[in-house]
Structures are given as structure tokens and as C-alpha cells.
C-alpha atoms as a PDB file:
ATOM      1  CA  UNK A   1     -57.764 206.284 -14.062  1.00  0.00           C
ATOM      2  CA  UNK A   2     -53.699 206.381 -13.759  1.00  0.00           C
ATOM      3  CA  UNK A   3     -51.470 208.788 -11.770  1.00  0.00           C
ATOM      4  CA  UNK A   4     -51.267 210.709 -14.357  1.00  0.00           C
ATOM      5  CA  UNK A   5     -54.842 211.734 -15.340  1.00  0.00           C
ATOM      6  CA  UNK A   6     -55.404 211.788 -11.711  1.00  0.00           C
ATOM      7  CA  UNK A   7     -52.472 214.659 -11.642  1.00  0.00           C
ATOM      8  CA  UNK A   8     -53.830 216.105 -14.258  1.00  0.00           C
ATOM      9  CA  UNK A   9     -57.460 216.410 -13.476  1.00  0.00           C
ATOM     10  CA  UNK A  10     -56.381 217.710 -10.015  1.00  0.00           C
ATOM     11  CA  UNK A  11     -54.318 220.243 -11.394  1.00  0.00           C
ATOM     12  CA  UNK A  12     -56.969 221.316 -13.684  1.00  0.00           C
ATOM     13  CA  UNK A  13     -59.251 221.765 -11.239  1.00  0.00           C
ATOM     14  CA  UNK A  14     -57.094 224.142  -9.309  1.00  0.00           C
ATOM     15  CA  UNK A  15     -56.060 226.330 -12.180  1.00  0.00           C
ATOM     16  CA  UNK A  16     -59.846 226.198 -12.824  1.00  0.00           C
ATOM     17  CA  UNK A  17     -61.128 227.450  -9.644  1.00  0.00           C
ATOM     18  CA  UNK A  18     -58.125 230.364  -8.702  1.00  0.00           C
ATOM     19  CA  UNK A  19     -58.957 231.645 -12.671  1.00  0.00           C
ATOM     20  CA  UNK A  20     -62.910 231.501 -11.294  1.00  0.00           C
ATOM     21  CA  UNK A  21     -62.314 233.523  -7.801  1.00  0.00           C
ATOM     22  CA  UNK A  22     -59.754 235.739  -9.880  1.00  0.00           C
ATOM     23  CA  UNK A  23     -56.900 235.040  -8.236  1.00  0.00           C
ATOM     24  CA  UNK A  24     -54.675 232.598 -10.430  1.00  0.00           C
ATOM     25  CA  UNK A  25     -51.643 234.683 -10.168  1.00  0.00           C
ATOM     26  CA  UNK A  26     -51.453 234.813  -6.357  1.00  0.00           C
ATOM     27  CA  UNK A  27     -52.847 231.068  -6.078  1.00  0.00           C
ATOM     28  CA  UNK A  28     -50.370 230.169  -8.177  1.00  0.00           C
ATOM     29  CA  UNK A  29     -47.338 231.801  -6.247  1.00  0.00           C
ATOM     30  CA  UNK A  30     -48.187 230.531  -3.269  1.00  0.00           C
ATOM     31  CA  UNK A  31     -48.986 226.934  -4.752  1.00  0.00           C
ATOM     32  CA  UNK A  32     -45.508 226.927  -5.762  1.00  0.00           C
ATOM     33  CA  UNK A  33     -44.119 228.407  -2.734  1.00  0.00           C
ATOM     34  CA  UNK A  34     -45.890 225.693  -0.602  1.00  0.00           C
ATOM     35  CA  UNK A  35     -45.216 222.246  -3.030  1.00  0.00           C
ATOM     36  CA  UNK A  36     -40.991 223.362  -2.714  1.00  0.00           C
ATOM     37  CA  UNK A  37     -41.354 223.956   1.447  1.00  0.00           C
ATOM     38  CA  UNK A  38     -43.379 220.516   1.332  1.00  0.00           C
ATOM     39  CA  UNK A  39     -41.445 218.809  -0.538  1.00  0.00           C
ATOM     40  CA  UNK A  40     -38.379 219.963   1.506  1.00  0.00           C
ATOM     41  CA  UNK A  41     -39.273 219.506   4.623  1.00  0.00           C
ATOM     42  CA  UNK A  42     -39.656 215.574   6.241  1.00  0.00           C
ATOM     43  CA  UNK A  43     -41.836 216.054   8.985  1.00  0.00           C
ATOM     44  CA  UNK A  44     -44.542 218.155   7.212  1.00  0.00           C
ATOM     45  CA  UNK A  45     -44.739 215.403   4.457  1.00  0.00           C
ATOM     46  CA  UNK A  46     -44.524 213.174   6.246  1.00  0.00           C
ATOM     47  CA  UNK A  47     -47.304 214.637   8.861  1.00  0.00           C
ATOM     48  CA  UNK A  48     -49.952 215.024   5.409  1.00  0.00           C
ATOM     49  CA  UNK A  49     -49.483 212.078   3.669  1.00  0.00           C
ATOM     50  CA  UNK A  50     -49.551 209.769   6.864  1.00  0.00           C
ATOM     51  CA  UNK A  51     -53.181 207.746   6.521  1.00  0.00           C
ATOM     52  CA  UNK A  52     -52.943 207.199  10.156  1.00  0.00           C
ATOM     53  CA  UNK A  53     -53.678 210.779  10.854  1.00  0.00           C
ATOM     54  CA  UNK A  54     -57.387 211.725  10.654  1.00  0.00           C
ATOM     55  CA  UNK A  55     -58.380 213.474   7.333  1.00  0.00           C
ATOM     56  CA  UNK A  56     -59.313 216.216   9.659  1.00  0.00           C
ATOM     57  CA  UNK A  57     -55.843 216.644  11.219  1.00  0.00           C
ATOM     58  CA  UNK A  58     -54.430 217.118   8.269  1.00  0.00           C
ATOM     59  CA  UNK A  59     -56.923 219.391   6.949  1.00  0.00           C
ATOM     60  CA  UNK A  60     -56.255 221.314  10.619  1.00  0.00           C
ATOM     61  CA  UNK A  61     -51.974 221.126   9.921  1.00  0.00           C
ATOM     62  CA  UNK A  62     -52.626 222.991   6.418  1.00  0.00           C
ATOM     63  CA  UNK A  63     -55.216 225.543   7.907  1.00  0.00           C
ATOM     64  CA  UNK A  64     -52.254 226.357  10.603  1.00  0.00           C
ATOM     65  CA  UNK A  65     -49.592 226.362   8.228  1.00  0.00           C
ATOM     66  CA  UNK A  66     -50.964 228.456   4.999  1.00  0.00           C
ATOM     67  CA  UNK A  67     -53.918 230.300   7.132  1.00  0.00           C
ATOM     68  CA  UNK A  68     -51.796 233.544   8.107  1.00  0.00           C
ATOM     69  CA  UNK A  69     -49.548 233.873   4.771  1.00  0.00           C
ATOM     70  CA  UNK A  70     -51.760 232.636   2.423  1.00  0.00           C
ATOM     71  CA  UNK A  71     -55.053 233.348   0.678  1.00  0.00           C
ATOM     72  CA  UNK A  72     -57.969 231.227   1.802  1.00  0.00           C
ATOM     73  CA  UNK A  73     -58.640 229.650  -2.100  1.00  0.00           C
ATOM     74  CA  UNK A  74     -54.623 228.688  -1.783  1.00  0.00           C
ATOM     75  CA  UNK A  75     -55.297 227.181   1.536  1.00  0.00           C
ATOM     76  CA  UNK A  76     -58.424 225.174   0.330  1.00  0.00           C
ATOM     77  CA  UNK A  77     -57.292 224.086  -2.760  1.00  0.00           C
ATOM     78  CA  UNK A  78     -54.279 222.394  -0.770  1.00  0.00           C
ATOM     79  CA  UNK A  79     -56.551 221.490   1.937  1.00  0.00           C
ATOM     80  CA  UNK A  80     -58.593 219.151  -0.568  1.00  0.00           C
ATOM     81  CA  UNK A  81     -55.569 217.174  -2.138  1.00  0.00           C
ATOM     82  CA  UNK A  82     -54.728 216.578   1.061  1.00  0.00           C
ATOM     83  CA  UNK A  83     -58.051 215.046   2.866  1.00  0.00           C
ATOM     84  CA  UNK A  84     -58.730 213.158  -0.341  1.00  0.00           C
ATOM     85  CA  UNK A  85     -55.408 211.182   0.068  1.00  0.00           C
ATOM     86  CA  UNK A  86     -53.259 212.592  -2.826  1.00  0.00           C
ATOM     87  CA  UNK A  87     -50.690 214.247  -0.645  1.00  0.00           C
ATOM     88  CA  UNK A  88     -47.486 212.596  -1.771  1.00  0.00           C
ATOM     89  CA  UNK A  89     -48.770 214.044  -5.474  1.00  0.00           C
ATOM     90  CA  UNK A  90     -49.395 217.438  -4.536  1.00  0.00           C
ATOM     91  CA  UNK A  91     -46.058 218.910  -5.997  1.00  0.00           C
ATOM     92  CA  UNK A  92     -46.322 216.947  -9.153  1.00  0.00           C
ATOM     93  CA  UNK A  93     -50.140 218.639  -9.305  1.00  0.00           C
ATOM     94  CA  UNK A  94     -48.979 221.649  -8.193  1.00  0.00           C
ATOM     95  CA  UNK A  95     -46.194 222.065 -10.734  1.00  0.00           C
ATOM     96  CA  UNK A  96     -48.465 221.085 -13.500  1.00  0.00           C
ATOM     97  CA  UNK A  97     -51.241 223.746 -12.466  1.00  0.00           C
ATOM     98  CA  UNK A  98     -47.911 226.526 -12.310  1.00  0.00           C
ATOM     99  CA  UNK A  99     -47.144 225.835 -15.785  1.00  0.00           C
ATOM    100  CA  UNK A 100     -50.869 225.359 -17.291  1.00  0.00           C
ATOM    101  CA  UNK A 101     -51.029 229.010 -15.383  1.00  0.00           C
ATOM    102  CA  UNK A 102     -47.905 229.791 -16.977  1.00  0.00           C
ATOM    103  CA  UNK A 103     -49.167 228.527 -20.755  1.00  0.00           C
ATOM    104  CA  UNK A 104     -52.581 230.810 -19.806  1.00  0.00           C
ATOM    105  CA  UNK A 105     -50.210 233.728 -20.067  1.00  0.00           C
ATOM    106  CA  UNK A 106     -48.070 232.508 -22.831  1.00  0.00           C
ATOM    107  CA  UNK A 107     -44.960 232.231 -20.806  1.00  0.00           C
ATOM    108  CA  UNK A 108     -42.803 229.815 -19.525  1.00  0.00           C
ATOM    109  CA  UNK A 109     -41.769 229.151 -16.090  1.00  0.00           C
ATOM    110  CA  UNK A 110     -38.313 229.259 -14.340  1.00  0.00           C
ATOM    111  CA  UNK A 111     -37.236 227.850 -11.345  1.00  0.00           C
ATOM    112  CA  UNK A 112     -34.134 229.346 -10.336  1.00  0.00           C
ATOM    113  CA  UNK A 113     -32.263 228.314  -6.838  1.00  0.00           C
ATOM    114  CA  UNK A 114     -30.122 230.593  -5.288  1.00  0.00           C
ATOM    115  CA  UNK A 115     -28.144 230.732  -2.028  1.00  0.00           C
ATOM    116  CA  UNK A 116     -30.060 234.070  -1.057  1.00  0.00           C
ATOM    117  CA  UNK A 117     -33.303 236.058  -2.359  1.00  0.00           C
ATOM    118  CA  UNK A 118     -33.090 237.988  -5.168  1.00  0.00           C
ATOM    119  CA  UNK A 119     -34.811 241.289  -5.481  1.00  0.00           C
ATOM    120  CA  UNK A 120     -37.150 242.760  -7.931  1.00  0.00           C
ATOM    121  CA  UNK A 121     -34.965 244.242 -10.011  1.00  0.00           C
ATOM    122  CA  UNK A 122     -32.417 241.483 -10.173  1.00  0.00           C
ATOM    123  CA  UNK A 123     -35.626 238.948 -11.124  1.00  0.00           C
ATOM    124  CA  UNK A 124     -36.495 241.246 -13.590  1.00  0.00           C
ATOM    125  CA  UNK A 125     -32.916 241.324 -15.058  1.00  0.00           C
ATOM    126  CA  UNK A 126     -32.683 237.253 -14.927  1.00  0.00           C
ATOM    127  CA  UNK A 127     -36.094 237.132 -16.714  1.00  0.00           C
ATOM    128  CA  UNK A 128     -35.067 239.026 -19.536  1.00  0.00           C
ATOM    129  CA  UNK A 129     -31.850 236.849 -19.952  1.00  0.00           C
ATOM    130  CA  UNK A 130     -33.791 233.675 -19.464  1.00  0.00           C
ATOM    131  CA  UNK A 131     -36.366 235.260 -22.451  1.00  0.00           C
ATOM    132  CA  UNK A 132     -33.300 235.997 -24.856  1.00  0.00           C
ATOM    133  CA  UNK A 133     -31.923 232.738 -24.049  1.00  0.00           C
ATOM    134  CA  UNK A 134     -34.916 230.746 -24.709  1.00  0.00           C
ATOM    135  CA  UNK A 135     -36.976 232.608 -27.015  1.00  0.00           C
ATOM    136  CA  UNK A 136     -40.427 233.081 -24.685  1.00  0.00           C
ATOM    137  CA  UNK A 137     -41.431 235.185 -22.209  1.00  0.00           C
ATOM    138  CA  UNK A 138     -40.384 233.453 -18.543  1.00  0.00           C
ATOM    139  CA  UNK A 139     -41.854 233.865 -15.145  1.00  0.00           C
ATOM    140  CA  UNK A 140     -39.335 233.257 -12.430  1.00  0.00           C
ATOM    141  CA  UNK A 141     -39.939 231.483  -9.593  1.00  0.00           C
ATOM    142  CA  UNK A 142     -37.159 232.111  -6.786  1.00  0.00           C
ATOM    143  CA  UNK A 143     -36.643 229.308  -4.527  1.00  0.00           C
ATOM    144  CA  UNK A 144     -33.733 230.290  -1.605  1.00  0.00           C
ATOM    145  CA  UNK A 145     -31.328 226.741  -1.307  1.00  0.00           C
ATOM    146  CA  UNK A 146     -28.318 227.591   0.696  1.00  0.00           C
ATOM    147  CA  UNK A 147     -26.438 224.262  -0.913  1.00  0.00           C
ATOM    148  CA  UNK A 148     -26.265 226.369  -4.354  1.00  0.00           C
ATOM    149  CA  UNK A 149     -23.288 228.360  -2.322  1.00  0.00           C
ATOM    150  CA  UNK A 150     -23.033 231.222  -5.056  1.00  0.00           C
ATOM    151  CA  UNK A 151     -24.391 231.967  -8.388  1.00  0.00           C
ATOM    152  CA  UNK A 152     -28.015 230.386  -9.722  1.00  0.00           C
ATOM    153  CA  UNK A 153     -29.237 227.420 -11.248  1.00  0.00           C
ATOM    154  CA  UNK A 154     -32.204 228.241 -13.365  1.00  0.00           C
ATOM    155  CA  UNK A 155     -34.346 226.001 -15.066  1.00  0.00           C
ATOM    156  CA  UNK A 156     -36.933 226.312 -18.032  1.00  0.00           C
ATOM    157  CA  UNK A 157     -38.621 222.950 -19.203  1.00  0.00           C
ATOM    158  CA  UNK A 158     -36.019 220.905 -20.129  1.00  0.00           C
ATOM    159  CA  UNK A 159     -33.265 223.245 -20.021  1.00  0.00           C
ATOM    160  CA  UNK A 160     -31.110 223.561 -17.138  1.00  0.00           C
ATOM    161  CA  UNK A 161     -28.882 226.587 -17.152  1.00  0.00           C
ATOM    162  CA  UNK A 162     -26.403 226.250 -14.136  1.00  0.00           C
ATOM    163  CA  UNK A 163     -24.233 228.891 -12.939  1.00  0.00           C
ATOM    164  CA  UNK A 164     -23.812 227.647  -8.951  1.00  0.00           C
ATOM    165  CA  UNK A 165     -20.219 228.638  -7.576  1.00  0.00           C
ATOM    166  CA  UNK A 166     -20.996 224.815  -6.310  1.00  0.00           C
ATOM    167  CA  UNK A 167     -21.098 223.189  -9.952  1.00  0.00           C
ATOM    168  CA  UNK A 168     -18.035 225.498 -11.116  1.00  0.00           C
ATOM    169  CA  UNK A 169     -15.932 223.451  -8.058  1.00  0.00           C
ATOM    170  CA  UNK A 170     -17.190 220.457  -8.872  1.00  0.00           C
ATOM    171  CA  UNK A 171     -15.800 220.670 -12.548  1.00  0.00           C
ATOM    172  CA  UNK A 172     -12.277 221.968 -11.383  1.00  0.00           C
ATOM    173  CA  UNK A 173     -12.318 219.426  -8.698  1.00  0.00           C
ATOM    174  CA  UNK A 174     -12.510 217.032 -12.609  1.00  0.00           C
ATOM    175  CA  UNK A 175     -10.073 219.292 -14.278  1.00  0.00           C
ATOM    176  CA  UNK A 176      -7.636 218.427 -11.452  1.00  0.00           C
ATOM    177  CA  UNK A 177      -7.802 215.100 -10.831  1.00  0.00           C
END
């Protein structure tokens, strides 16, 4: 079996058990939430992918971390990558249950970066652009990344829409030189 059916199979199984405990669209959210913080943040990859910590430390780092602000199937499911070893996939499995979750629903999801949160009426407004612009229904999926400095960078399968004050000085900085 190859990364990718491994992925795959994982992912499957995830989207399969948060649709069986009726939860996929919380699971899912917080799935998402958790593979950007992990994949952001050094020490708590490196702390969960690290053989040389017990299975059962790292089961015990996840239970601390997701416990309080997440639901316990969310905390399981990430629990299980984990102690079996597949760690360093868990945002490629993650991502691929968030859009099978996604296709359940018919939609498409976006990940949009911006410099601060957006609320619930200014998602709602970027989701109905993102739908006119690329013809399906889109679920956003906020992620807050100060380095955007201003605006958003939204992406929808292989499009990239970007609108970051950041890329707009990077062109003039071109234009200039």
C-alpha cells in the first residue's frame, strides 16, 4: 500500500465514523482547525511525530491539546493517526476527509487567510463571491495569518484568488524596479 491509499483510507475512515456519530460538520471544522495549528506550529509536530516519544505520550499531548475545545470523536480520530505513526500525514488526511465532507454536501471548500477573523456576515458575503466566481456552492474555511498584512487570499481547488495588501506590494515593488 503507497502514501497515498494509506491517506486515503485514513481519511475515509474519519469522514466515515464523524458521518456515523452524526457529527461530520463539527468533526470536520475542528479537523481543519487542528491540521493548520499543527502544521504551523514546530514544537507540536515535532512533539507527535517524534518515534522516540511513547505512543502513549502522544496520545496524552492530543488529549491535552483538543480535550477542552474539541469534541471527543475529533479528539480520537486525531488521537489514532497519531499512535499508529502517521503523524507527519495527518494534514494531507485531514484535508482530504474536509473536502470528501465537502463533496458529501456538494460544495467546494475555501481556504481563505486573512490578517484578522472575519465575522459571520463577512464569511457569508465572501462565500457568495467565491460561488459566483467559481460556479459551486463554497464552504469557507478562515484561517487567521498575520503575514497576509491586509486583504485575503482565498483558495478553491486549484484556483488561487489573491487579494493580500502583501502580494499588491510585491507587484509594485516589480512595476518599479
Amino acid at each position: 500500500m503507497d502514501a497515498d491509499e494509506r491517506i486515503d483510507g485514513y481519511a475515509a475512515a474519519m469522514f466515515e465514523v464523524a458521518r456515523v456519530e452524526g457529527s461530520l460538520d463539527e468533526v470536520e471544522d475542528e479537523l481543519f482547525r487542528f491540521a493548520r495549528v499543527f502544521e504551523s506550529n514546530d514544537e507540536l509536530r515535532n512533539a507527535l511525530t517524534d518515534e522516540a516519544v511513547p505512543a502513549e505520550r502522544r496520545r496524552g499531548i492530543v488529549a491535552e491539546l483538543l480535550g477542552p475545545k474539541a469534541s471527543p470523536v475529533t479528539t480520537n480520530l486525531v488521537a489514532l493517526v497519531v499512535s499508529a505513526g502517521r503523524a507527519r500525514q495527518l494534514p494531507a488526511i485531514i484535508d482530504k476527509m474536509v473536502r470528501r465532507a465537502a463533496s458529501e454536501h456538494r460544495r467546494a471548500v475555501a481556504e481563505v487567510r486573512s490578517a484578522i477573523p472575519l465575522d459571520a456576515d463577512q464569511e457569508a458575503r465572501l462565500a457568495n463571491a467565491l460561488a459566483n466566481a467559481t460556479g459551486k456552492e463554497v464552504e469557507v474555511k478562515v484561517i487567521v495569518d498575520p503575514s497576509v498584512l491586509g486583504g485575503l487570499v482565498a483558495q478553491v481547488g486549484d484556483t488561487v484568488i489573491d487579494g493580500t495588501i502583501k502580494t499588491r506590494l510585491e507587484q509594485l515593488r516589480e512595476t518599479i524596479r
